[in-house]
PDB file of N, CA and C in Angstrom:
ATOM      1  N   UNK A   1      30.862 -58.455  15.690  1.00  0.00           N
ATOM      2  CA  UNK A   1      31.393 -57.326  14.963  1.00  0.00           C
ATOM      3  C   UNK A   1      32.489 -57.773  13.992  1.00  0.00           C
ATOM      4  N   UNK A   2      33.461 -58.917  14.132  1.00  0.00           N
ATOM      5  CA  UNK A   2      34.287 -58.836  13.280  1.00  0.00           C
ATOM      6  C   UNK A   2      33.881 -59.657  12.199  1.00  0.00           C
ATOM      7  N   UNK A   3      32.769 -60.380  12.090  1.00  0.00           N
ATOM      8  CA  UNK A   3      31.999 -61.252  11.488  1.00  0.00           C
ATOM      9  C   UNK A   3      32.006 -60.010  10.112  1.00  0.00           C
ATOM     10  N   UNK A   4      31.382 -58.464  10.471  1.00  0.00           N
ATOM     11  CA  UNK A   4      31.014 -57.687   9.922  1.00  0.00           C
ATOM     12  C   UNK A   4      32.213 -57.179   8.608  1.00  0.00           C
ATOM     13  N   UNK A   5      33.508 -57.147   9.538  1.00  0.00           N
ATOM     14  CA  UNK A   5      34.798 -57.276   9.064  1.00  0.00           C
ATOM     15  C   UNK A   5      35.440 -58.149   7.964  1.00  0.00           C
ATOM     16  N   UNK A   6      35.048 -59.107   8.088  1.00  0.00           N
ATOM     17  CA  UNK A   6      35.295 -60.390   7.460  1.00  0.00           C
ATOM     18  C   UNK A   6      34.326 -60.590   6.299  1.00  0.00           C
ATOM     19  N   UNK A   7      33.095 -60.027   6.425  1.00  0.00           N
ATOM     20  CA  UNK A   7      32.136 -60.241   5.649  1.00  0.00           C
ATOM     21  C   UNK A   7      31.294 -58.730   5.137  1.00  0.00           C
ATOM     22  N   UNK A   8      31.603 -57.583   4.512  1.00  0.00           N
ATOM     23  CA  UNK A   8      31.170 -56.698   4.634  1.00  0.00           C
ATOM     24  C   UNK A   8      30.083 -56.434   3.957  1.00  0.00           C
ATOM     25  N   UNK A   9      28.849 -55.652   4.658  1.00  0.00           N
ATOM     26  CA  UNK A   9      28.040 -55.628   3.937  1.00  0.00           C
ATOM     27  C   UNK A   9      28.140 -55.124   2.641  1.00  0.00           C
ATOM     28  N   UNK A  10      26.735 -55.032   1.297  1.00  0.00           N
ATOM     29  CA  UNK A  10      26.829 -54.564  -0.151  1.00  0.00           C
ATOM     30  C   UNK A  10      27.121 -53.453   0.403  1.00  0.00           C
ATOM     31  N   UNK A  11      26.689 -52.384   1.499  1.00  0.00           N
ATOM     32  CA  UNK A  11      27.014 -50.995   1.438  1.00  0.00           C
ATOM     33  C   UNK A  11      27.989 -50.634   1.642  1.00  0.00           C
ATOM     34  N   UNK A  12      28.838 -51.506   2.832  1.00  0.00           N
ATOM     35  CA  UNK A  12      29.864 -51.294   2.763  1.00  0.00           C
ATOM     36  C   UNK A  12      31.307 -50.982   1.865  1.00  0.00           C
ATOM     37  N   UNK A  13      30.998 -52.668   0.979  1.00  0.00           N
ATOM     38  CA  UNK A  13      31.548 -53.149  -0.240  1.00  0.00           C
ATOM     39  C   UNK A  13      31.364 -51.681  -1.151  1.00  0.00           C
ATOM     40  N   UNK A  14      30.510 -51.710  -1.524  1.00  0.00           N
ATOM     41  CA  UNK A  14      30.447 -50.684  -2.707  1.00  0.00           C
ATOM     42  C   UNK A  14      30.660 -49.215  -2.548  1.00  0.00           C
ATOM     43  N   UNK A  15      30.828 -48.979  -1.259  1.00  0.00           N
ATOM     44  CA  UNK A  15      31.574 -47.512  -0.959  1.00  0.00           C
ATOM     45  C   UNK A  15      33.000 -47.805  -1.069  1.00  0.00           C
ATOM     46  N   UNK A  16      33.354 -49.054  -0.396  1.00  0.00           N
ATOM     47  CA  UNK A  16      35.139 -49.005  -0.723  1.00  0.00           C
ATOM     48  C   UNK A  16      35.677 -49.303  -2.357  1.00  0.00           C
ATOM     49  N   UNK A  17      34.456 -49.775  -3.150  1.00  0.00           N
ATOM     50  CA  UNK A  17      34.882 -49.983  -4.335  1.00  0.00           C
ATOM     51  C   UNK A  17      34.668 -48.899  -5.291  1.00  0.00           C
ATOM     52  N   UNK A  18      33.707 -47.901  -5.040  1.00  0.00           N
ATOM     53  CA  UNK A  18      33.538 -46.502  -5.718  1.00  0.00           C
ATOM     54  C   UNK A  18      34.934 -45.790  -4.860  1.00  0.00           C
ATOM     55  N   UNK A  19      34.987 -45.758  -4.025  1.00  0.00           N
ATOM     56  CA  UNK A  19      36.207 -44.909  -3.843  1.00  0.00           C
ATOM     57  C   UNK A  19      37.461 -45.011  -4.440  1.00  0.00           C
ATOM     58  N   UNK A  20      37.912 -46.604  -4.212  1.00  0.00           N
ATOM     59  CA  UNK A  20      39.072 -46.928  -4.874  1.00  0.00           C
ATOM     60  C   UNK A  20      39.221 -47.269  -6.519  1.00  0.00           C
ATOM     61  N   UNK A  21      38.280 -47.410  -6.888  1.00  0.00           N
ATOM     62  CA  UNK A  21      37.700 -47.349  -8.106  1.00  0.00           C
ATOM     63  C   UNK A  21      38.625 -46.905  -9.518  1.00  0.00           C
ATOM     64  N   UNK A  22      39.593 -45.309  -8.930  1.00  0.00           N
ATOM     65  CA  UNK A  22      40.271 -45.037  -9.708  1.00  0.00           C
ATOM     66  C   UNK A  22      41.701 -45.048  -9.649  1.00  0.00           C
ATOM     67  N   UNK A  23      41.763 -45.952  -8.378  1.00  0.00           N
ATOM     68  CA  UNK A  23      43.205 -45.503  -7.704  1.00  0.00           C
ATOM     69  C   UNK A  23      44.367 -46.670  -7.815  1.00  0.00           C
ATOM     70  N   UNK A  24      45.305 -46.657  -7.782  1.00  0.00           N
ATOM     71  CA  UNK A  24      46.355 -47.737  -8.516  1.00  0.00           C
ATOM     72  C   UNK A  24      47.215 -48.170  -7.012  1.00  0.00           C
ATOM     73  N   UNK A  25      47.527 -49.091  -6.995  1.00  0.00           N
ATOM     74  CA  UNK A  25      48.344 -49.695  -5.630  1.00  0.00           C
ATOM     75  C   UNK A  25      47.948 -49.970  -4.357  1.00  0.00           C
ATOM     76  N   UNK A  26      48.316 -50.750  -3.852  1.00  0.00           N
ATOM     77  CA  UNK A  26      47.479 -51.075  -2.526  1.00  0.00           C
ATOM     78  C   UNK A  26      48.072 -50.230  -1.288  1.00  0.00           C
ATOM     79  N   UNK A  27      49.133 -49.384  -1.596  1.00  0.00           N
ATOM     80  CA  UNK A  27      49.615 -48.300  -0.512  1.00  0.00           C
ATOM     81  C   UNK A  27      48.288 -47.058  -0.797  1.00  0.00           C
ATOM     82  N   UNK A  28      48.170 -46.637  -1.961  1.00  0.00           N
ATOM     83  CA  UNK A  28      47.437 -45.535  -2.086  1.00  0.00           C
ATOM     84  C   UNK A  28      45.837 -46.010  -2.036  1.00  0.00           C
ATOM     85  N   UNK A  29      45.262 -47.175  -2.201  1.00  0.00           N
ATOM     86  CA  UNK A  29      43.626 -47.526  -2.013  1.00  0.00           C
ATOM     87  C   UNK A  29      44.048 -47.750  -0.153  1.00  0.00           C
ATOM     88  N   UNK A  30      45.071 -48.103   0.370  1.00  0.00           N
ATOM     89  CA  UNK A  30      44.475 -47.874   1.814  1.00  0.00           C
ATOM     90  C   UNK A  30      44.499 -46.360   2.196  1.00  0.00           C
ATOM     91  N   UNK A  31      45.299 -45.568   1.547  1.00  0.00           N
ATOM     92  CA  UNK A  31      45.456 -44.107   2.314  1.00  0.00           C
ATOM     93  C   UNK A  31      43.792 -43.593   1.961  1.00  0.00           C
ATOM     94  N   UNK A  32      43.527 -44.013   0.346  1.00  0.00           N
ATOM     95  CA  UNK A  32      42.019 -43.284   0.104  1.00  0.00           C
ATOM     96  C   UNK A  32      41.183 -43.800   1.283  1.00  0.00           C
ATOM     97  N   UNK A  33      41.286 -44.691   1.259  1.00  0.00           N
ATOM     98  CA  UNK A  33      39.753 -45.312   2.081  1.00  0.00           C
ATOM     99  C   UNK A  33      40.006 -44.717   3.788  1.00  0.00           C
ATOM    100  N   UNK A  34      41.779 -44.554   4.180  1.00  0.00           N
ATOM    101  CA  UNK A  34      41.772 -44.094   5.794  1.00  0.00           C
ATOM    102  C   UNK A  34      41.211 -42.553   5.898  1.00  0.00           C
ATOM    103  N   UNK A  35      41.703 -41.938   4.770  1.00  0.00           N
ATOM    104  CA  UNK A  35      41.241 -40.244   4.903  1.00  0.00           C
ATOM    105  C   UNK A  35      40.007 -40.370   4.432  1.00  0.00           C
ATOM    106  N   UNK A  36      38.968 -41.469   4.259  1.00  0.00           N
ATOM    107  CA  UNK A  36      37.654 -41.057   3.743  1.00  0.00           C
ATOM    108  C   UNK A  36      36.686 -41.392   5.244  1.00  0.00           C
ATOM    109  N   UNK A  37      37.467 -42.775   5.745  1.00  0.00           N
ATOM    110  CA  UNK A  37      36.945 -43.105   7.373  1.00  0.00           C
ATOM    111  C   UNK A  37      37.322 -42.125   8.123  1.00  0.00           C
ATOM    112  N   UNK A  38      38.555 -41.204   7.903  1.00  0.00           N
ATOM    113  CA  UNK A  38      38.913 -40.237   9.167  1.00  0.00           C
ATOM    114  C   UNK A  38      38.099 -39.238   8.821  1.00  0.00           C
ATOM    115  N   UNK A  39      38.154 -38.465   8.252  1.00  0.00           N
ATOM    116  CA  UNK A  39      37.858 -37.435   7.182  1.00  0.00           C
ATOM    117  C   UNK A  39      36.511 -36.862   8.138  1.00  0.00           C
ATOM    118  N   UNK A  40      36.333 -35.678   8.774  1.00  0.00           N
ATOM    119  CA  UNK A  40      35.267 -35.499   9.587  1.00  0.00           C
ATOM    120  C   UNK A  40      34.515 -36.009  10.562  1.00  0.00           C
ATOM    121  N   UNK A  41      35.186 -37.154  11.093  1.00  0.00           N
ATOM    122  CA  UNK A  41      34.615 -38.054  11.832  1.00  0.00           C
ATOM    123  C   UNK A  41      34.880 -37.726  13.414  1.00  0.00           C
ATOM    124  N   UNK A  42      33.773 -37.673  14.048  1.00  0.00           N
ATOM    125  CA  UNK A  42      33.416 -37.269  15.312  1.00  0.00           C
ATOM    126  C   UNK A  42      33.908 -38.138  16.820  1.00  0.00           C
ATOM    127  N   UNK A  43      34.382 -37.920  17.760  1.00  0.00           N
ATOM    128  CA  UNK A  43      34.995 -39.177  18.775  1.00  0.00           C
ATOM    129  C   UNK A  43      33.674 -39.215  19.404  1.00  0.00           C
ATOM    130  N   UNK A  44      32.827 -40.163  19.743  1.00  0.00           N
ATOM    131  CA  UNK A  44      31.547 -40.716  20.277  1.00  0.00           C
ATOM    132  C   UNK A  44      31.688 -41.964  21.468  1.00  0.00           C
ATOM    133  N   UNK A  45      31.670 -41.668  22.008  1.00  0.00           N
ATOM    134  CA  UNK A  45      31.373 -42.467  23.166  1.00  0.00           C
ATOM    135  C   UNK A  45      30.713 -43.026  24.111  1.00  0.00           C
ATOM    136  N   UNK A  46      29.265 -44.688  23.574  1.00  0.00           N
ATOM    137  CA  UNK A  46      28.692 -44.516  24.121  1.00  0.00           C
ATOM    138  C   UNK A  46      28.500 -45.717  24.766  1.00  0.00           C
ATOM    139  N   UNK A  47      29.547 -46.143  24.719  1.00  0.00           N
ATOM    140  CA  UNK A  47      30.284 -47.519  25.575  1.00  0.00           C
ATOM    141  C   UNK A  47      29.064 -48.740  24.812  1.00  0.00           C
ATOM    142  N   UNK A  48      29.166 -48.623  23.610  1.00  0.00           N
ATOM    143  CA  UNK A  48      28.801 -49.715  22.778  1.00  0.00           C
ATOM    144  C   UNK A  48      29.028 -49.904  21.608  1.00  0.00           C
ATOM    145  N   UNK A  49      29.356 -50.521  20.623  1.00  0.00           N
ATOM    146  CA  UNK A  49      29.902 -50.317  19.204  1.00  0.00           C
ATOM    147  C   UNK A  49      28.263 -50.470  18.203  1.00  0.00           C
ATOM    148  N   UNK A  50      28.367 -49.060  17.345  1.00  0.00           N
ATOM    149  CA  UNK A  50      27.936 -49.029  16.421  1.00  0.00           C
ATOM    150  C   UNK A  50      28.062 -49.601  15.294  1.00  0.00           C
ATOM    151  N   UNK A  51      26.647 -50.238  14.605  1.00  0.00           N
ATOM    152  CA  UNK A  51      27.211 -51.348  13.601  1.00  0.00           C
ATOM    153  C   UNK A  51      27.800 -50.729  12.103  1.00  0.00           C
ATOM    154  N   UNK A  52      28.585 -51.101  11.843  1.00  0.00           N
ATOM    155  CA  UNK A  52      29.536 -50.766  10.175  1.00  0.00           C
ATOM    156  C   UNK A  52      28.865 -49.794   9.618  1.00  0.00           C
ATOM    157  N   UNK A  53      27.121 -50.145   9.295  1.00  0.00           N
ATOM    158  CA  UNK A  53      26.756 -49.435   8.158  1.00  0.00           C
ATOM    159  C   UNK A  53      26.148 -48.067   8.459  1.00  0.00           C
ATOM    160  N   UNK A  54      25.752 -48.378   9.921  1.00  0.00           N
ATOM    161  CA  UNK A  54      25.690 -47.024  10.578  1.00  0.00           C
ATOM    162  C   UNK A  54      27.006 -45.975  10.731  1.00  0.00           C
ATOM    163  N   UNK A  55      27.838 -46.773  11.115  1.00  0.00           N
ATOM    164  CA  UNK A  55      28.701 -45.810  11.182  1.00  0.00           C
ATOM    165  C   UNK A  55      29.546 -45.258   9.913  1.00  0.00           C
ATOM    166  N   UNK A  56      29.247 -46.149   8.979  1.00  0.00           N
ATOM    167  CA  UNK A  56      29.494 -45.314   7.695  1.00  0.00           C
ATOM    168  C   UNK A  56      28.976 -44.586   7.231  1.00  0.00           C
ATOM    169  N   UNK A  57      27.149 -44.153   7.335  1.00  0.00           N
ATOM    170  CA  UNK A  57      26.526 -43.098   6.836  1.00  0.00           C
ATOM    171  C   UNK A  57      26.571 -41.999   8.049  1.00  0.00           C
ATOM    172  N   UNK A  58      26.831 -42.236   9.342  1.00  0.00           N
ATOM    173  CA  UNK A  58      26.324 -41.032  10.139  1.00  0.00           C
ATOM    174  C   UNK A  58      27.739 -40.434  10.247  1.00  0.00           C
ATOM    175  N   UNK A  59      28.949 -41.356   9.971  1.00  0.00           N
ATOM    176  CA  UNK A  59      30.264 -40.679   9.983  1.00  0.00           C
ATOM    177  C   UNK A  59      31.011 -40.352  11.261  1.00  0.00           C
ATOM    178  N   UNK A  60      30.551 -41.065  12.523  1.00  0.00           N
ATOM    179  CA  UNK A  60      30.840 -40.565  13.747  1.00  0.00           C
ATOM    180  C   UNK A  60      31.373 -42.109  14.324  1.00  0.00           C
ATOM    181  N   UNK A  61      32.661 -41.988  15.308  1.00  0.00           N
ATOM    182  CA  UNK A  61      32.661 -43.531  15.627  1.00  0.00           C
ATOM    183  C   UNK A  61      33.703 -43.358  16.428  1.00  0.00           C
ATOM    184  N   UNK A  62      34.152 -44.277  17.395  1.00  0.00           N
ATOM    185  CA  UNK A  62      35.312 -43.641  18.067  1.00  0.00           C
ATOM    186  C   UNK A  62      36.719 -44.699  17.812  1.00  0.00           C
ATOM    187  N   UNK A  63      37.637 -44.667  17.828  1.00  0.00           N
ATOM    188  CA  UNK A  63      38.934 -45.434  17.069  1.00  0.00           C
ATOM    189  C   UNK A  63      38.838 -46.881  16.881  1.00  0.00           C
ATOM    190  N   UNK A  64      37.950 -47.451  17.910  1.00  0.00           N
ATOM    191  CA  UNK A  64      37.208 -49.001  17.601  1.00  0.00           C
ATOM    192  C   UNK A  64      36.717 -49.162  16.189  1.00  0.00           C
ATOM    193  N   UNK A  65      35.532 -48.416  16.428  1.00  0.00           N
ATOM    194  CA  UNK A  65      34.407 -48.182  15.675  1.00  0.00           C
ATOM    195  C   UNK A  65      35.781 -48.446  13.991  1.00  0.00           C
ATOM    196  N   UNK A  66      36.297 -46.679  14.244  1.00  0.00           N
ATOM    197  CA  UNK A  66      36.705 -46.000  12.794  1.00  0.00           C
ATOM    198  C   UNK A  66      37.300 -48.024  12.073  1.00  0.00           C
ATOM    199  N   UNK A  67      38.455 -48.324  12.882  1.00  0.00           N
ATOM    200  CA  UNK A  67      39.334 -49.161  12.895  1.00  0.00           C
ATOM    201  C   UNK A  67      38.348 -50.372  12.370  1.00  0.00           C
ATOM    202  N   UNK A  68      37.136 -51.114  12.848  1.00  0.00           N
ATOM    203  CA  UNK A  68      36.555 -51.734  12.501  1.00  0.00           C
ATOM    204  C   UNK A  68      35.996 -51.501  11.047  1.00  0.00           C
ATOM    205  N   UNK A  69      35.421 -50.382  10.711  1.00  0.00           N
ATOM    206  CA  UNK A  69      35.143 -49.772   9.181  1.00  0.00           C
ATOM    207  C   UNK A  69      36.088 -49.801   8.297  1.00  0.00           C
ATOM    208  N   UNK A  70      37.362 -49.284   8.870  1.00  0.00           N
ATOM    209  CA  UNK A  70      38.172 -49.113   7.611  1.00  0.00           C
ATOM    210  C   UNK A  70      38.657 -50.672   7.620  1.00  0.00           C
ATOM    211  N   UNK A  71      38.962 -51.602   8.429  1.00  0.00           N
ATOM    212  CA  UNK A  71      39.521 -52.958   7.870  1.00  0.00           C
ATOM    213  C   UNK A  71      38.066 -53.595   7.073  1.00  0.00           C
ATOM    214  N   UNK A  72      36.963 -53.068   7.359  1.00  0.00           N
ATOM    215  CA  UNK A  72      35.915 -54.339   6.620  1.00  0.00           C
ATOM    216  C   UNK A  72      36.246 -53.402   5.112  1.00  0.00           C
ATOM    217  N   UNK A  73      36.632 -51.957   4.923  1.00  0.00           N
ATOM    218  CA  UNK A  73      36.525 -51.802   3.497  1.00  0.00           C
ATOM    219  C   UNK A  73      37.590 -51.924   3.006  1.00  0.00           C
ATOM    220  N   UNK A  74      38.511 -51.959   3.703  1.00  0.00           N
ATOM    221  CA  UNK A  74      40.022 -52.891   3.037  1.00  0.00           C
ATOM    222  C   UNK A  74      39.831 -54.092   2.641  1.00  0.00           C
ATOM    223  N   UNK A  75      39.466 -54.689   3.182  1.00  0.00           N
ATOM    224  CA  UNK A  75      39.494 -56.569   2.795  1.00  0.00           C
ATOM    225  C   UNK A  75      38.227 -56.615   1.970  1.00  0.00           C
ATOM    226  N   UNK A  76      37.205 -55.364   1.472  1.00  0.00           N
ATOM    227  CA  UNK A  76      35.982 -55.498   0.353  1.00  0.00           C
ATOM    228  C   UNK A  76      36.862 -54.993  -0.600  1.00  0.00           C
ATOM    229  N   UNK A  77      37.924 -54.820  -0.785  1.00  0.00           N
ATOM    230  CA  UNK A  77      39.122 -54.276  -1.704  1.00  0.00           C
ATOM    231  C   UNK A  77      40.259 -55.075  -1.992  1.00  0.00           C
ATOM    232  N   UNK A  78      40.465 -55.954  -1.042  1.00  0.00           N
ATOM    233  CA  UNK A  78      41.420 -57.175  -1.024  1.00  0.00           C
ATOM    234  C   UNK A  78      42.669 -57.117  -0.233  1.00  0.00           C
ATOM    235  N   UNK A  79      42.371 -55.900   0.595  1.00  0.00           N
ATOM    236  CA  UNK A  79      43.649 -55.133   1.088  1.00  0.00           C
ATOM    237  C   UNK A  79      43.435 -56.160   3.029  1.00  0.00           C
ATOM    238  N   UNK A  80      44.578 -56.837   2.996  1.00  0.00           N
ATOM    239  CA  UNK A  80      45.001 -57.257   4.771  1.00  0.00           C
ATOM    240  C   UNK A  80      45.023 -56.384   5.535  1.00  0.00           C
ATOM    241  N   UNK A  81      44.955 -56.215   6.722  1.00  0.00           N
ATOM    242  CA  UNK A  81      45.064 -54.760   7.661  1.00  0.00           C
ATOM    243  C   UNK A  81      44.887 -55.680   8.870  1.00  0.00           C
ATOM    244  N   UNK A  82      46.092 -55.181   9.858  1.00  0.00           N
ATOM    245  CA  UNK A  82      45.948 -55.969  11.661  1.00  0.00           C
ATOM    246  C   UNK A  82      45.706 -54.433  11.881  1.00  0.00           C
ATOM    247  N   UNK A  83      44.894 -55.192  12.784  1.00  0.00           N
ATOM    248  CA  UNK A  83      44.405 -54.485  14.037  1.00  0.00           C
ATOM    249  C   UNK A  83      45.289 -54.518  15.159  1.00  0.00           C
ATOM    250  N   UNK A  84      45.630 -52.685  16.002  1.00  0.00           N
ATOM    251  CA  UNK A  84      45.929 -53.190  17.294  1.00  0.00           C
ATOM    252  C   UNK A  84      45.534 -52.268  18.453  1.00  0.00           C
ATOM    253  N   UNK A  85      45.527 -53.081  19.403  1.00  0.00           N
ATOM    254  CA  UNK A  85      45.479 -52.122  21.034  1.00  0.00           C
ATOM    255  C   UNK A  85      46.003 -52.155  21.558  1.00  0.00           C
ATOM    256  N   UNK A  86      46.441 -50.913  22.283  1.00  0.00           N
ATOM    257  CA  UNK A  86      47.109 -50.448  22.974  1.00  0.00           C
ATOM    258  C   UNK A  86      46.682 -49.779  24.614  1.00  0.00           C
ATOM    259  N   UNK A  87      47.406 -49.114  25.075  1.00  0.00           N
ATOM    260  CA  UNK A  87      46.983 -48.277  26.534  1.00  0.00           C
ATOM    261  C   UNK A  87      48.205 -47.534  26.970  1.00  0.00           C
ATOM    262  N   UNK A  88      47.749 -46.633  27.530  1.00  0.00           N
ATOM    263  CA  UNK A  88      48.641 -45.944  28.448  1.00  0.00           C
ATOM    264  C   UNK A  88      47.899 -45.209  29.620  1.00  0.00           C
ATOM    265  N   UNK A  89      49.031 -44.985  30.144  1.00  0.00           N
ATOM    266  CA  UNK A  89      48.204 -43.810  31.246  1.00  0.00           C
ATOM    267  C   UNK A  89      48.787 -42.140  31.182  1.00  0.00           C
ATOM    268  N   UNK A  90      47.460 -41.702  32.119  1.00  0.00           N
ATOM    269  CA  UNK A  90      47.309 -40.675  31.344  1.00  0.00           C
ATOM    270  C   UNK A  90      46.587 -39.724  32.652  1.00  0.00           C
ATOM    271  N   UNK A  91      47.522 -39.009  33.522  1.00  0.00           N
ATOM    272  CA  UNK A  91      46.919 -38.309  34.778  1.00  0.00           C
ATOM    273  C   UNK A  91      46.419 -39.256  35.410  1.00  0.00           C
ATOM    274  N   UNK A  92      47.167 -39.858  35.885  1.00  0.00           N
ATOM    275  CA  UNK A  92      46.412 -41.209  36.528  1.00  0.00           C
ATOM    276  C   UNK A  92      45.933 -42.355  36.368  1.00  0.00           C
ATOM    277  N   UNK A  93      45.208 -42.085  34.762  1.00  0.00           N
ATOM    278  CA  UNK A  93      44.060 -43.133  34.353  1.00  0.00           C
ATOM    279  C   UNK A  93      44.584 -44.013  32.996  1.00  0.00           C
ATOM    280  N   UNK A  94      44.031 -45.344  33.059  1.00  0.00           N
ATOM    281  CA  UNK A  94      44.649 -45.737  32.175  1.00  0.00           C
ATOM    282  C   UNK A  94      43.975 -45.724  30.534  1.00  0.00           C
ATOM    283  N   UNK A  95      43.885 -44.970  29.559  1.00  0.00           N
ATOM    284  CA  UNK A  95      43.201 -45.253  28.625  1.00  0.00           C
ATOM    285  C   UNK A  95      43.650 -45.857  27.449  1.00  0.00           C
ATOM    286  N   UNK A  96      42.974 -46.345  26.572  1.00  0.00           N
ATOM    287  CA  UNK A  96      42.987 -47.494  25.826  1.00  0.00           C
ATOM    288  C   UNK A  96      42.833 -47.058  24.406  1.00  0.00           C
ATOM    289  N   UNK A  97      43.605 -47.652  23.142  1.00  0.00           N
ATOM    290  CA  UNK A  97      43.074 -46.980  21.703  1.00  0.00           C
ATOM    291  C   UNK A  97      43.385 -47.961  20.776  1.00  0.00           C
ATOM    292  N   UNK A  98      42.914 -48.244  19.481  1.00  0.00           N
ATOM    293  CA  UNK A  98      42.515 -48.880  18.643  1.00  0.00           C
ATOM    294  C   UNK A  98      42.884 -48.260  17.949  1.00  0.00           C
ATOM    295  N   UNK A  99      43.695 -48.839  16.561  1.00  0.00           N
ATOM    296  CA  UNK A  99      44.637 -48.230  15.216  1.00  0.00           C
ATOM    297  C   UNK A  99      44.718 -49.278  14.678  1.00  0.00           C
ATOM    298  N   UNK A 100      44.392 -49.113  13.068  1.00  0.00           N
ATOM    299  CA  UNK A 100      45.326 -50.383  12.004  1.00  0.00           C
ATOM    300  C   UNK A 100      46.357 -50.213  11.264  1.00  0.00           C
ATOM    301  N   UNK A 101      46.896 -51.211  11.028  1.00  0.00           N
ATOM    302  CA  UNK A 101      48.046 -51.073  10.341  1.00  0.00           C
ATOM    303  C   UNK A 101      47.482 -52.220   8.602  1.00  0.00           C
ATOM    304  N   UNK A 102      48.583 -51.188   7.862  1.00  0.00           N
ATOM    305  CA  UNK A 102      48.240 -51.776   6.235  1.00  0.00           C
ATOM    306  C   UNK A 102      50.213 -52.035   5.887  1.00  0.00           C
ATOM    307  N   UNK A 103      50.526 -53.194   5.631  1.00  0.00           N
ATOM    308  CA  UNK A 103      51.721 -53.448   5.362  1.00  0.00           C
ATOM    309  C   UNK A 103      52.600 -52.681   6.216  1.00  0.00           C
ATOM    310  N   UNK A 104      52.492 -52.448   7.395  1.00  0.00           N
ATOM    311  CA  UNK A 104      53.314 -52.149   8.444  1.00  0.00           C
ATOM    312  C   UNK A 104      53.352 -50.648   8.810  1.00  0.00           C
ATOM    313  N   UNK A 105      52.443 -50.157   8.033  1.00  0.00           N
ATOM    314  CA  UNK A 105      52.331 -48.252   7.660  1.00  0.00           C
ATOM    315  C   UNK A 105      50.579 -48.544   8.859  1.00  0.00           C
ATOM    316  N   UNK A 106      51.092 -47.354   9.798  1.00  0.00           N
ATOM    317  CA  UNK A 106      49.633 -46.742  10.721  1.00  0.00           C
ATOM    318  C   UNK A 106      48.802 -46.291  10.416  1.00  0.00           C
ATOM    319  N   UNK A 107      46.948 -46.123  10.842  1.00  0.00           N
ATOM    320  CA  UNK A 107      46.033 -45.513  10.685  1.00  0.00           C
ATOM    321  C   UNK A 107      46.118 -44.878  11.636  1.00  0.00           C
ATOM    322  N   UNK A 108      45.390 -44.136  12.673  1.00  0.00           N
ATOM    323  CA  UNK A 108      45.122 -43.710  13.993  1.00  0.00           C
ATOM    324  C   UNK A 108      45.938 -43.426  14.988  1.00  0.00           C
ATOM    325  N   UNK A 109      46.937 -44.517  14.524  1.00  0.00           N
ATOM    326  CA  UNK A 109      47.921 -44.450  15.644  1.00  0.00           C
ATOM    327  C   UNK A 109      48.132 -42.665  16.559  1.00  0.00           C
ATOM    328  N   UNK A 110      48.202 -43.220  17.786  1.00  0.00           N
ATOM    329  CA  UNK A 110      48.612 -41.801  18.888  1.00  0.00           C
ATOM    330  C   UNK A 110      49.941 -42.334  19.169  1.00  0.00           C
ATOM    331  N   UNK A 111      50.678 -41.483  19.291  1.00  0.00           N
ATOM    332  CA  UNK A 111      52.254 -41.683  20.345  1.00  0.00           C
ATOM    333  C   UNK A 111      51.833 -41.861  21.388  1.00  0.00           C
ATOM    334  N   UNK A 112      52.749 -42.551  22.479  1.00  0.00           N
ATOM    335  CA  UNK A 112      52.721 -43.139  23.830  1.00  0.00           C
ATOM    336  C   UNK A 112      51.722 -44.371  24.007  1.00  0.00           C
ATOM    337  N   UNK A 113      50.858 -44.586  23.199  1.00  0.00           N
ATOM    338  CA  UNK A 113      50.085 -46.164  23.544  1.00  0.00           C
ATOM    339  C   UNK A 113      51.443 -47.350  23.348  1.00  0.00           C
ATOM    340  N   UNK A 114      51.191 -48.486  24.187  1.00  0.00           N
ATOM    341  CA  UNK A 114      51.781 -49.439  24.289  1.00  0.00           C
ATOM    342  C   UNK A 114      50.967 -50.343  23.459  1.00  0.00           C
ATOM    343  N   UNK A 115      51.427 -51.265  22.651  1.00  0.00           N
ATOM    344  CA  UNK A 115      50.703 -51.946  22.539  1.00  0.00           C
ATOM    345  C   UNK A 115      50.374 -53.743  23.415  1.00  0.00           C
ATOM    346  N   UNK A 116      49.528 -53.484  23.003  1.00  0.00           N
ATOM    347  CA  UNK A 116      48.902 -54.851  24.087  1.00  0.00           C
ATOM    348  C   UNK A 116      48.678 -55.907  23.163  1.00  0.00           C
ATOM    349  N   UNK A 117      47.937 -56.059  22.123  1.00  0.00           N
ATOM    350  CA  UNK A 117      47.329 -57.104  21.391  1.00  0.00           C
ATOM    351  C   UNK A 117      47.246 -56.452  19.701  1.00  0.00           C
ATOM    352  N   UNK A 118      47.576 -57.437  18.654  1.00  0.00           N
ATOM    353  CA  UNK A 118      47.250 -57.072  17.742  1.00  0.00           C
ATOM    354  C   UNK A 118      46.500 -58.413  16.666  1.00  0.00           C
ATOM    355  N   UNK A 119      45.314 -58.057  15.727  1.00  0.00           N
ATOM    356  CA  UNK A 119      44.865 -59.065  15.101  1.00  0.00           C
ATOM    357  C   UNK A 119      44.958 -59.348  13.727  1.00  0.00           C
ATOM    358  N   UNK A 120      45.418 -60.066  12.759  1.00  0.00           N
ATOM    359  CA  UNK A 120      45.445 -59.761  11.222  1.00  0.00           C
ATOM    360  C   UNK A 120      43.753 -59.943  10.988  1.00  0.00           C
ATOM    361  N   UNK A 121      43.840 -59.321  10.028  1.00  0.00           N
ATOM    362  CA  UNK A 121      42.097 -59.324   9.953  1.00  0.00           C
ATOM    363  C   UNK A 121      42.295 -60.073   8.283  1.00  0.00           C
TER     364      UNK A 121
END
């Protein structure tokens, strides 16, 4: 998967480059491209990751997923973005979430996750 990241497909590529297309600065081409990955997108859970290009046309993905999409169309834009995870608990249980960061500014981020690990992509 991060192969996918690193290397994004033409469909990928060319949705992050029609989007950003008209937009000036690398603060405002990451906000376009996070509200275009968030933007209606469904929490799915089916304890396997959907690949990039799927989850860019069907629009559904869960904070892995989103987080994996929006860094492969950042870096098809030229834009760096770490990745990180986190956990907390939560009535007992411990659950887990996935958010990126673009020059130190959050995607996804929830309050109360700890973080555990983070990756520059």
């Amino acid at each position: 998967m991060l192969e996918q990241v690193r290397h994004p497909s033409e469909e990928v590529r060319r949705a992050s480059m029609e989007l950003t297309r008209n937009v000036l600065g690398t603060e405002a081409r990451a906000l376009e491209l996070a509200e275009h990955v968030d933007e209606g997108w469904l929490q799915v859970r089916t304890g396997k990751l959907t690949p990039l290009n799927t989850t860019l046309r069907l629009r559904s993905g869960t904070c892995l997923e989103k987080s994996l999409l929006l860094a492969s169309m950042l870096g098809a834009v030229g834009i760096p973005s770490t990745m990180h995870f986190g956990v907390k608990k939560e009535r007992g249980e411990l659950i887990g979430h996935c958010w990126l960061s673009v020059e130190g500014r959050n995607a996804y981020f929830r309050p109360g996750f700890l973080e555990i690990a983070a990756v520059s992509l």
